[in-house]
Protein backbone atom coordinates (compact mmCIF):
# COMPACT_ATOMS: atom_id res chain seq x y z
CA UNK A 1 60.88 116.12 93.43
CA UNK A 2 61.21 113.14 95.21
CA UNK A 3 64.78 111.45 95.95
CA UNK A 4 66.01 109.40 93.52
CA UNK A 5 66.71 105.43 94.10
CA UNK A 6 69.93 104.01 92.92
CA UNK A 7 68.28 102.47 90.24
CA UNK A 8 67.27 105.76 88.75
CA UNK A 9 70.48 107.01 88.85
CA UNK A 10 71.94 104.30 86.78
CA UNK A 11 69.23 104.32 84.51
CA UNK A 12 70.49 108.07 83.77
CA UNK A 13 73.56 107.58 83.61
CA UNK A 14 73.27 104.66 81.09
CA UNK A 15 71.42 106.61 79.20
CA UNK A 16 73.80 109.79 78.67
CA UNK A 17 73.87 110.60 74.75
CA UNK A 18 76.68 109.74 72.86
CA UNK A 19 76.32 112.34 69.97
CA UNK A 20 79.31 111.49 67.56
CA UNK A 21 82.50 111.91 70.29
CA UNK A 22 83.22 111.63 73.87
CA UNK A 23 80.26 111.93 76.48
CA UNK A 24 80.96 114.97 78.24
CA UNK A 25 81.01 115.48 82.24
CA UNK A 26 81.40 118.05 84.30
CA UNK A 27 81.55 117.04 88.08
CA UNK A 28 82.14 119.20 91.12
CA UNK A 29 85.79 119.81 92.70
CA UNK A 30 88.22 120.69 95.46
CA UNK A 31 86.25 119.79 98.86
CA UNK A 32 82.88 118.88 97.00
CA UNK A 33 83.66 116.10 95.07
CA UNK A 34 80.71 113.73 94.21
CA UNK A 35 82.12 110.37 94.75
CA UNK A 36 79.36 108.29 94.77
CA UNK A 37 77.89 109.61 91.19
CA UNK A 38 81.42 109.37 89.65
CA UNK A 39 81.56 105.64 90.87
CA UNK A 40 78.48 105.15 89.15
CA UNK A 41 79.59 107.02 86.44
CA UNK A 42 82.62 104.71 86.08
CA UNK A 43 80.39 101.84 86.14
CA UNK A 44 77.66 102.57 83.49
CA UNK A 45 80.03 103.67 81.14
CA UNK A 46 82.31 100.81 80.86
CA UNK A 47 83.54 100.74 76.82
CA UNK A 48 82.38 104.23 76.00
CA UNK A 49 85.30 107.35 76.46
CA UNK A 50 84.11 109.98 78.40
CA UNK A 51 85.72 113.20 79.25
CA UNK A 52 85.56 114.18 82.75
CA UNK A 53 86.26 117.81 83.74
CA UNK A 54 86.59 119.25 87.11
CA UNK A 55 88.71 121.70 89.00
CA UNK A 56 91.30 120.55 91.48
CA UNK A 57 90.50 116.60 91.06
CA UNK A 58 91.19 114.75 94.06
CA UNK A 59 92.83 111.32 94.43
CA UNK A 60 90.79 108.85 93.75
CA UNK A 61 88.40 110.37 89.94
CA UNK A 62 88.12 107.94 87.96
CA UNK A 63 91.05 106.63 85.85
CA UNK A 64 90.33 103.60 83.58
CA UNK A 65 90.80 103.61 79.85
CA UNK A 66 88.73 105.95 78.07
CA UNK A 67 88.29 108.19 80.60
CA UNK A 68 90.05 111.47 79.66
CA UNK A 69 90.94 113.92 82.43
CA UNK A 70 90.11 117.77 81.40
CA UNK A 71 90.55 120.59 83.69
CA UNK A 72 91.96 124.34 83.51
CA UNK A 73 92.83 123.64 87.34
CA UNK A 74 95.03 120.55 87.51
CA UNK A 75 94.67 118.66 91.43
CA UNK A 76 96.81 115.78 92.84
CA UNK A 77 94.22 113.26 90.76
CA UNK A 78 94.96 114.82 87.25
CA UNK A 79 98.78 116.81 87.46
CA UNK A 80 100.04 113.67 86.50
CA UNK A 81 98.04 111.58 84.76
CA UNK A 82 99.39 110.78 80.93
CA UNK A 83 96.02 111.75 79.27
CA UNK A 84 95.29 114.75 80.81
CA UNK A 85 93.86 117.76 78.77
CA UNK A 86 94.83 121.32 80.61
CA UNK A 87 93.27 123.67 78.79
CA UNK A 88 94.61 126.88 79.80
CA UNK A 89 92.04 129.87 80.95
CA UNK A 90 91.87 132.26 83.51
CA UNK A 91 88.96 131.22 86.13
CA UNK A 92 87.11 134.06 85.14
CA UNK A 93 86.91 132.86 81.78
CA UNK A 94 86.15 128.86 82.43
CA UNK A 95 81.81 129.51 82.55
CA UNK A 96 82.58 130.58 78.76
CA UNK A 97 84.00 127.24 78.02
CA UNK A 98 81.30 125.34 79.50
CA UNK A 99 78.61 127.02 77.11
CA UNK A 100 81.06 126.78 73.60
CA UNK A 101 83.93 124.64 73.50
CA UNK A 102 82.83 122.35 76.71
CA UNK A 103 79.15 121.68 76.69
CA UNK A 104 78.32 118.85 78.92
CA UNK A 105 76.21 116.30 78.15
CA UNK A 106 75.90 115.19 82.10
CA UNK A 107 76.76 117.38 85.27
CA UNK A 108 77.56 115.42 88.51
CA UNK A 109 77.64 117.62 92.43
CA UNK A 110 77.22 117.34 95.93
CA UNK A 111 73.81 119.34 97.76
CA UNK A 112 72.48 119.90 100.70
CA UNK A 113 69.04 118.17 101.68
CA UNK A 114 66.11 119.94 100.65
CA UNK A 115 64.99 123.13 101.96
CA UNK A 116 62.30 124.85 101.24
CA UNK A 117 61.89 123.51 97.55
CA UNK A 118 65.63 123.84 96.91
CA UNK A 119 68.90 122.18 97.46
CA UNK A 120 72.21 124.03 97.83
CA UNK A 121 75.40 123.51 96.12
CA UNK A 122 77.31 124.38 99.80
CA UNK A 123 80.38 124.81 99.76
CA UNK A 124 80.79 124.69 95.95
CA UNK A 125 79.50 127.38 93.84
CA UNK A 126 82.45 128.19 91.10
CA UNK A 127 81.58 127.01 87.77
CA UNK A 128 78.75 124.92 88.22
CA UNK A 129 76.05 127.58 88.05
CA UNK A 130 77.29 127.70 84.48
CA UNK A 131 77.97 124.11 84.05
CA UNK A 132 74.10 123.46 85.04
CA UNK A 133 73.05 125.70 82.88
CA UNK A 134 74.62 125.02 79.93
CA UNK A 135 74.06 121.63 80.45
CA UNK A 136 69.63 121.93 81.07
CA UNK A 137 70.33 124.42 77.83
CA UNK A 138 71.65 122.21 75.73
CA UNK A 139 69.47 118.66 76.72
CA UNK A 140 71.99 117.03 79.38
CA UNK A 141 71.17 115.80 82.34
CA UNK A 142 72.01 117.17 85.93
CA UNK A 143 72.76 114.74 88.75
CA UNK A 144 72.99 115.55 92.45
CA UNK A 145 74.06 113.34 95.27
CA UNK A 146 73.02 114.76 98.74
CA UNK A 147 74.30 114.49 102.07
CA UNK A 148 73.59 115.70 105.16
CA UNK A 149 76.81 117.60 106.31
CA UNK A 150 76.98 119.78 103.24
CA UNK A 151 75.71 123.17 104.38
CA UNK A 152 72.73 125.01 103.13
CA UNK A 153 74.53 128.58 101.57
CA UNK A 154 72.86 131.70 100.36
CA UNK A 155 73.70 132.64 96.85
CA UNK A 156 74.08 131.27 93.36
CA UNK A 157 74.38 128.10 94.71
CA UNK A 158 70.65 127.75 95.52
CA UNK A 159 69.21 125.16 92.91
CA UNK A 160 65.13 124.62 92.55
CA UNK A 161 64.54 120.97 92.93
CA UNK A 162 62.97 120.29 89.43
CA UNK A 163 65.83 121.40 87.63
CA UNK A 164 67.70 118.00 88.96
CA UNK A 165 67.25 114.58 86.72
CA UNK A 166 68.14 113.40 90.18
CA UNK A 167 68.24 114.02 93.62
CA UNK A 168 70.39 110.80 95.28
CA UNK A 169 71.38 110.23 99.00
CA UNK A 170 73.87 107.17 98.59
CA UNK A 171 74.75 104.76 101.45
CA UNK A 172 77.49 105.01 103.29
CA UNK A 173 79.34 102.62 102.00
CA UNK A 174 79.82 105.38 98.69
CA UNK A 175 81.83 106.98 101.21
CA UNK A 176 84.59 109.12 99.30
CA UNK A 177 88.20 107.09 99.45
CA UNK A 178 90.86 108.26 102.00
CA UNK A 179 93.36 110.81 100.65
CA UNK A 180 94.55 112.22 103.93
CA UNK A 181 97.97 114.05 103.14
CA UNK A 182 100.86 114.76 105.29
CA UNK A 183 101.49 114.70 108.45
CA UNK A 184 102.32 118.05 110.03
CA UNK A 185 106.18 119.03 109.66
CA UNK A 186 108.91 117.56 112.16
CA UNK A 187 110.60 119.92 114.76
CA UNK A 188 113.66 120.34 115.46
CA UNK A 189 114.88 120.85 111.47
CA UNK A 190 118.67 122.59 111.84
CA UNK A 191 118.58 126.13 109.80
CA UNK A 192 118.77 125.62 106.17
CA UNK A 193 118.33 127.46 102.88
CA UNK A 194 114.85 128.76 103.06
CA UNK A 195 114.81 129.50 106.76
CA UNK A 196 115.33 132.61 108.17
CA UNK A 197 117.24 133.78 111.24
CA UNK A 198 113.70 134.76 112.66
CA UNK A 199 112.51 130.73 112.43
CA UNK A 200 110.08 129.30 110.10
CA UNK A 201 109.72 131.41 106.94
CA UNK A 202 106.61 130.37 106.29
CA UNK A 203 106.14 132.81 109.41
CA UNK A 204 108.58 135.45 108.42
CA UNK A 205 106.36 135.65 105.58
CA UNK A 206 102.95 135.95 107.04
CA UNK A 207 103.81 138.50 109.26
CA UNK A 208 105.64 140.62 106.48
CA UNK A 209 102.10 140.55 104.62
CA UNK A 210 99.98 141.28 107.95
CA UNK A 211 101.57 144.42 108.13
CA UNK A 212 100.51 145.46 105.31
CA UNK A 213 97.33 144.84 105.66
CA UNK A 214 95.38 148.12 107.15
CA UNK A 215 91.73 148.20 109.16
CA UNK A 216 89.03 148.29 106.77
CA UNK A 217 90.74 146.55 103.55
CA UNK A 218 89.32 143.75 101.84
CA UNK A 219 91.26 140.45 101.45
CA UNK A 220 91.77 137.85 98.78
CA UNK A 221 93.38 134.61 100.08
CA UNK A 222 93.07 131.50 99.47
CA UNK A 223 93.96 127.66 101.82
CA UNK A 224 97.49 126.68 102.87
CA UNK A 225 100.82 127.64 105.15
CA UNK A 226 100.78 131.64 104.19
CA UNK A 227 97.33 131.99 104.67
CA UNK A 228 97.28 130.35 108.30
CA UNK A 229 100.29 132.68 109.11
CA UNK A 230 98.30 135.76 108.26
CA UNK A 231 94.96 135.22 109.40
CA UNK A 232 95.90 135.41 113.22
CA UNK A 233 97.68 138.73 112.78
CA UNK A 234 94.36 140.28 111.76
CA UNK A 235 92.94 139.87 114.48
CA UNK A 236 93.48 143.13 115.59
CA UNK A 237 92.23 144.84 112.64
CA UNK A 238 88.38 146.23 112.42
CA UNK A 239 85.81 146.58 109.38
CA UNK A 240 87.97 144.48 107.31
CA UNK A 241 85.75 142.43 104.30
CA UNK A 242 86.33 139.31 102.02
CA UNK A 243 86.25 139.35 99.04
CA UNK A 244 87.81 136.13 97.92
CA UNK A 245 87.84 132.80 95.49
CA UNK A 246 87.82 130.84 98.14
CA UNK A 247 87.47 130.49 101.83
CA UNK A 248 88.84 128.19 104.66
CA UNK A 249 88.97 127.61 108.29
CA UNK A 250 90.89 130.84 108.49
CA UNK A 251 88.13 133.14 107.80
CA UNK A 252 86.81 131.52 111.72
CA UNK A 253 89.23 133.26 113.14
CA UNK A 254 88.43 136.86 111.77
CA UNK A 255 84.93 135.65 112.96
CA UNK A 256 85.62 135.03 116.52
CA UNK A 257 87.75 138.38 116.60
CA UNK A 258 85.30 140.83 115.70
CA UNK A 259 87.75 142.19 112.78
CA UNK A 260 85.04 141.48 110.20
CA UNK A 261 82.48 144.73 109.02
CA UNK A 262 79.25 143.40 110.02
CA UNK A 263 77.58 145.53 107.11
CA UNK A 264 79.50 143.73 104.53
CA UNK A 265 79.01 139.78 104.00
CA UNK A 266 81.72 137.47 102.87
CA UNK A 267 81.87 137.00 99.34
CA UNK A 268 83.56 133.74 97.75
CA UNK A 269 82.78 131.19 95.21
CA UNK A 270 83.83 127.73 96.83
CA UNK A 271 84.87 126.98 100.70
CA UNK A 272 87.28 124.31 101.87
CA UNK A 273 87.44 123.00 105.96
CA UNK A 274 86.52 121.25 108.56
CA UNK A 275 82.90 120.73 110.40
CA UNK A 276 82.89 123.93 112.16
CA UNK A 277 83.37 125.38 108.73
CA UNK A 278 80.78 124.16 107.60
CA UNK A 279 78.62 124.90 110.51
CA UNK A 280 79.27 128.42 109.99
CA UNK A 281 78.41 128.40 106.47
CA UNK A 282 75.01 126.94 107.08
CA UNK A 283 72.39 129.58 106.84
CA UNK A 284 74.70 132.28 107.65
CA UNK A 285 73.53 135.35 106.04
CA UNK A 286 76.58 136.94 106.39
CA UNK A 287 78.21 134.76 103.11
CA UNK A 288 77.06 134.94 100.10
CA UNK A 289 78.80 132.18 97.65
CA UNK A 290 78.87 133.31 94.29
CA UNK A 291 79.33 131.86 90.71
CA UNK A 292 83.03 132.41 89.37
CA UNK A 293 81.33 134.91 86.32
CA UNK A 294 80.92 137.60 89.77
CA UNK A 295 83.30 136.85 91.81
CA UNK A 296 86.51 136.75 89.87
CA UNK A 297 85.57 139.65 87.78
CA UNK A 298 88.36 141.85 88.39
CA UNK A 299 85.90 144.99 87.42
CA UNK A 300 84.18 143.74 90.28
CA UNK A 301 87.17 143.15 92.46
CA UNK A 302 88.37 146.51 91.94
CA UNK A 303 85.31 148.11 93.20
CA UNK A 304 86.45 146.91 96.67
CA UNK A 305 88.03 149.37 99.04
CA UNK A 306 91.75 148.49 99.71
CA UNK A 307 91.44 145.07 97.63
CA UNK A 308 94.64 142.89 99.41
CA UNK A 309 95.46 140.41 96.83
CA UNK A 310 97.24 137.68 98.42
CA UNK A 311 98.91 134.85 96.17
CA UNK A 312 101.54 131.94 96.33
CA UNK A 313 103.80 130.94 93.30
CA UNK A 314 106.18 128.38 92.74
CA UNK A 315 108.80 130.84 90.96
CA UNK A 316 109.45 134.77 90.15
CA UNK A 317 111.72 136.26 87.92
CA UNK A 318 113.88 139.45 87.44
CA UNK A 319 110.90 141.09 85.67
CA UNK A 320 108.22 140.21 87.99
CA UNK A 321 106.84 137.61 86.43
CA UNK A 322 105.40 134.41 88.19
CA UNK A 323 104.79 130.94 87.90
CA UNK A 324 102.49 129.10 89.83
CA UNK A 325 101.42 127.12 87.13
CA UNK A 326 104.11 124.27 85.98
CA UNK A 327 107.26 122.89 87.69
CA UNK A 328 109.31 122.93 84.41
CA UNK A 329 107.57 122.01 81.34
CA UNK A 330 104.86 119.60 83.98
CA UNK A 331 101.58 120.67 84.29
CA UNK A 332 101.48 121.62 88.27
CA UNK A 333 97.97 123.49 88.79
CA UNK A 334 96.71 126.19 86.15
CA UNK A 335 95.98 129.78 86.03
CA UNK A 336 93.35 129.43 88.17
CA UNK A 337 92.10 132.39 89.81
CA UNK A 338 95.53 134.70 90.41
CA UNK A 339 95.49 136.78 86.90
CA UNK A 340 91.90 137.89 88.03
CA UNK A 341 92.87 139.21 91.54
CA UNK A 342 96.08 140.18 90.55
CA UNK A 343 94.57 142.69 88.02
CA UNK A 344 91.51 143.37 89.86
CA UNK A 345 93.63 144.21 93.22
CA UNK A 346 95.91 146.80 90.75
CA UNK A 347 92.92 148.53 90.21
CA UNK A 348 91.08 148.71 92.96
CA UNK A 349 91.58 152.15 95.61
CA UNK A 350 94.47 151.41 97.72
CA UNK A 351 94.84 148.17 96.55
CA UNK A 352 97.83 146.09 96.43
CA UNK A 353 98.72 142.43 95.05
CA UNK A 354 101.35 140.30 96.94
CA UNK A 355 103.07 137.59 95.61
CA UNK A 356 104.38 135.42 98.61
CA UNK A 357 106.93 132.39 98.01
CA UNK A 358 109.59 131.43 100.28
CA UNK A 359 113.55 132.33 98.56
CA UNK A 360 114.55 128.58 98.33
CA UNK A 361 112.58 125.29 97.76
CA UNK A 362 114.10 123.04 100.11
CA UNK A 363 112.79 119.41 98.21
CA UNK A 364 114.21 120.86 94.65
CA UNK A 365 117.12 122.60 96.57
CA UNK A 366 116.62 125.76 94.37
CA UNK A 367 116.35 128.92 94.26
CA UNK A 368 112.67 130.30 93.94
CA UNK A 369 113.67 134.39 92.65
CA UNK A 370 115.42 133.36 89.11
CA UNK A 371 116.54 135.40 86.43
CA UNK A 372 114.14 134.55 83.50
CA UNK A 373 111.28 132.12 83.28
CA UNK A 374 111.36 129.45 81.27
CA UNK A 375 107.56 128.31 81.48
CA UNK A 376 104.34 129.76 80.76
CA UNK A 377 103.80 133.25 82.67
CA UNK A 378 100.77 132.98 85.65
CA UNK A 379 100.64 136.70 86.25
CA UNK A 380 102.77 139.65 86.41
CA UNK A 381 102.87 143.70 87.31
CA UNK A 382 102.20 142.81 91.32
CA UNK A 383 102.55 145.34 93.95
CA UNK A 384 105.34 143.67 96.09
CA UNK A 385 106.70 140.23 96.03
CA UNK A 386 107.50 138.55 99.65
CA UNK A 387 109.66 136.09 100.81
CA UNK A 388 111.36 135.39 104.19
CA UNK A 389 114.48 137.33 103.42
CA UNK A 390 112.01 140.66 103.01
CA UNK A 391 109.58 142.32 100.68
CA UNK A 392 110.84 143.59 97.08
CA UNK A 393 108.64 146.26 96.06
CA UNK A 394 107.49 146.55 92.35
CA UNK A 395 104.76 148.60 91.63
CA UNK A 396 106.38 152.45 90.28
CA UNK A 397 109.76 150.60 90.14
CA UNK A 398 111.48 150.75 86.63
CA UNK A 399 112.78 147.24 85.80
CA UNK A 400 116.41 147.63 86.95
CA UNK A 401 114.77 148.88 90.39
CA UNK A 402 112.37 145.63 90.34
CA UNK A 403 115.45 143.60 89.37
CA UNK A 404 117.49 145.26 92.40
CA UNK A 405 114.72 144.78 94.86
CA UNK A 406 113.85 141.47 94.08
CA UNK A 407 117.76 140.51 94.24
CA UNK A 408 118.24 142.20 97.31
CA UNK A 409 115.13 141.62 99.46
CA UNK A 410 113.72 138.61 98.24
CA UNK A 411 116.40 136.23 96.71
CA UNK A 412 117.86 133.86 98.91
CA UNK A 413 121.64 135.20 99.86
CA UNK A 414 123.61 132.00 98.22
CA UNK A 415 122.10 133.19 94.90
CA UNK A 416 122.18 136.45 94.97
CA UNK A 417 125.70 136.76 93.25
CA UNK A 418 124.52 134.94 90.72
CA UNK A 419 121.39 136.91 90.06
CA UNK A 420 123.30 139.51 89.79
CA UNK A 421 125.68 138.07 87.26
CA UNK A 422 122.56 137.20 85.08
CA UNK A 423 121.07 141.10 85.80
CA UNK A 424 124.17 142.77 84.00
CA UNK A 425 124.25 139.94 81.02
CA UNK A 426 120.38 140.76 80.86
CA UNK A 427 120.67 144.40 80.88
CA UNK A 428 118.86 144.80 83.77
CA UNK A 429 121.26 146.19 86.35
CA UNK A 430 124.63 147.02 86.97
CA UNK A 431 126.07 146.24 90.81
């Protein structure tokens, strides 16, 4: 097909149906976010609601009147808005939505250029395999806006040209809006609750979880502080595969040290980094990006050898259960992806699942181990939970063990009296 001009692209989106409710649109997420189509999106649909849905929204989506945020994944550009819809669901399950509950009527991403009669969805696969299909299914419309730095990848992301309504390459000036975080942290921070005597515990914490990790197992991890503080203690380690939701810059390193098995490509669903990321990506027939339906299948995840399931949360309690879902009764994120790994790693051949959160949040001055949850549940039954002070093991451990362990080598010292106290009114352990 030949690429679309602006004007057809409005004429589409004008257009949309409006069968008896909301028009419904699913639009790609996390790193892949197709800002010029939602602009236009905003703009034809002035005075008619529409629900948007996407995974781990960016600042900057849309957010007039009648535009209702829905997402099973809440991001910085939805956590907080007043009208959004979470509707909870495991990743794994999320394709099922989008051909019941959540047909869409219109289906906005971001593709390569054309290559060889196809575009590919680069470095977001995930959902949208189902979301386009459901969508062509059902009458919709599918909408891509290309650009050049999105990398051609092998896999279900692979879309023939003439199932796009459109195939847009929007001028610069569409450019995506700034959201640039943080800065990186200050130095020089005196010792505190949530440090360890060893330094930073983000670091106590990676290299806890790298030695646990043997040559030859297959990892699950996803972007942020824990992540970077494991990666570069693999480097040693041989034959060792991915197997993973997502992938970042960190997978570069396991690269350039030889400690990935050649005979077995990288498996994820979405990718989030830089531009040598996404050089690397590009052609590489050593990745293979998936739809979520394959790789968050935990049957599927437990077929891997040694399956390391590596996840964050915000808080665990004295029965092993996590939250890395809510801060209180506020939306934070969703279930995203960790029940699937979590259950797929218990199964798997020498697999384990971590749970890695540091003892004490410093910005809520809290503890992070606490005696009962008091929000929804994100997964449970792990083999070990890790923090700076040490690593709690669970799996095989009757619940006053877990309760023990997780008092003794995970909690944060000022609270461990405490826990304790709540332990023996809980019937969990006696000091």
């Amino acid at each position: 097909m030949p690429t679309s001009s602006h004007a057809d692209v409005r004429r589409l989106l004008a257009a949309a149906p409006t069968p008896g409710r909301p028009l419904r649109v699913v639009a790609a997420g996390n790193g892949a976010v197709p800002w010029a189509l939602l602009r236009e999106l905003d703009e034809a649909t002035t005075g008619r609601d529409v629900e948007l849905f996407m995974l781990n929204a960016p600042l900057g989506i849309p957010d007039r009147a009648g535009i209702v945020p829905v997402t099973p994944f809440a991001g910085p550009g939805m956590r907080r808005h007043p009208a959004t819809r979470y509707l909870p669901a495991r990743l794994s399950h999320v394709p099922r939505l989008l051909s019941t509950t959540f047909v869409p009527d219109l289906v906005l991403v971001t593709t390569s250029p054309p290559w060889k009669g196809r575009v590919s969805l680069g470095m977001e696969v995930n959902i949208l395999p189902a979301a386009l299909e459901s969508c062509r299914a059902h009458g919709g419309r599918v909408l891509a806006e290309q650009h050049d730095d999105v990398p051609y990848t092998f896999g279900d992301g692979e879309v023939v040209l003439d199932q796009l309504d459109a195939l847009w390459e929007p001028p610069p000036d569409r450019a995506a809006p700034s959201t640039a975080g943080a800065g990186p942290r200050g130095t020089g921070v005196p010792p505190a609750p949530g440090r360890s005597a060893g330094g930073d515990p983000i670091e106590a914490i990676g290299r806890r979880i790298a030695e646990r990790v043997p040559s030859g197992a297959t990892l699950q991890m996803g972007i942020g502080a824990v992540p970077d503080a494991v990666v570069p203690r693999l480097a040693a380690r041989r034959s060792l595969a991915v197997w993973t939701e997502m992938v970042s810059d960190g997978v570069l390193d396991l690269a350039d040290a030889g400690a990935l098995d050649p005979d077995r490509p990288v498996v994820t669903s979405f990718a989030i980094g830089g531009p040598r990321l996404r050089g690397w990506l590009h052609r590489n027939h050593a990745v293979r990006m998936l739809r979520t339906e394959v790789v968050n299948d935990p049957t599927r995840i437990a077929a891997n050898p040694a399956m390391t399931s590596i996840n964050s949360a915000l808080t665990v309690d004295l029965y092993d259960q996590a939250n890395a879902s809510h801060l209180g009764s506020r939306l934070h994120s969703g279930l995203g992806g960790q029940c699937d790994f979590v259950t797929g790693a218990m199964q798997s051949a020498g697999g384990q699942s971590l749970i890695a959160l540091r003892s004490w949040h410093p910005r809520a001055d809290a503890s992070a181990v606490v005696p009962l949850l008091e929000g929804p549940v994100t997964s449970f039954q792990h083999t070990a939970v890790v923090t700076e002070q040490g690593v709690a093991e669970m799996f095989g451990a009757d619940s006053a063990r877990q309760a023990r362990a997780l008092i003794e080598q995970a909690a944060h010292p000022r609270v461990r009296h405490e826990l304790w106290d709540e332990a023996e009114a809980m019937g969990l352990a006696a000091r």
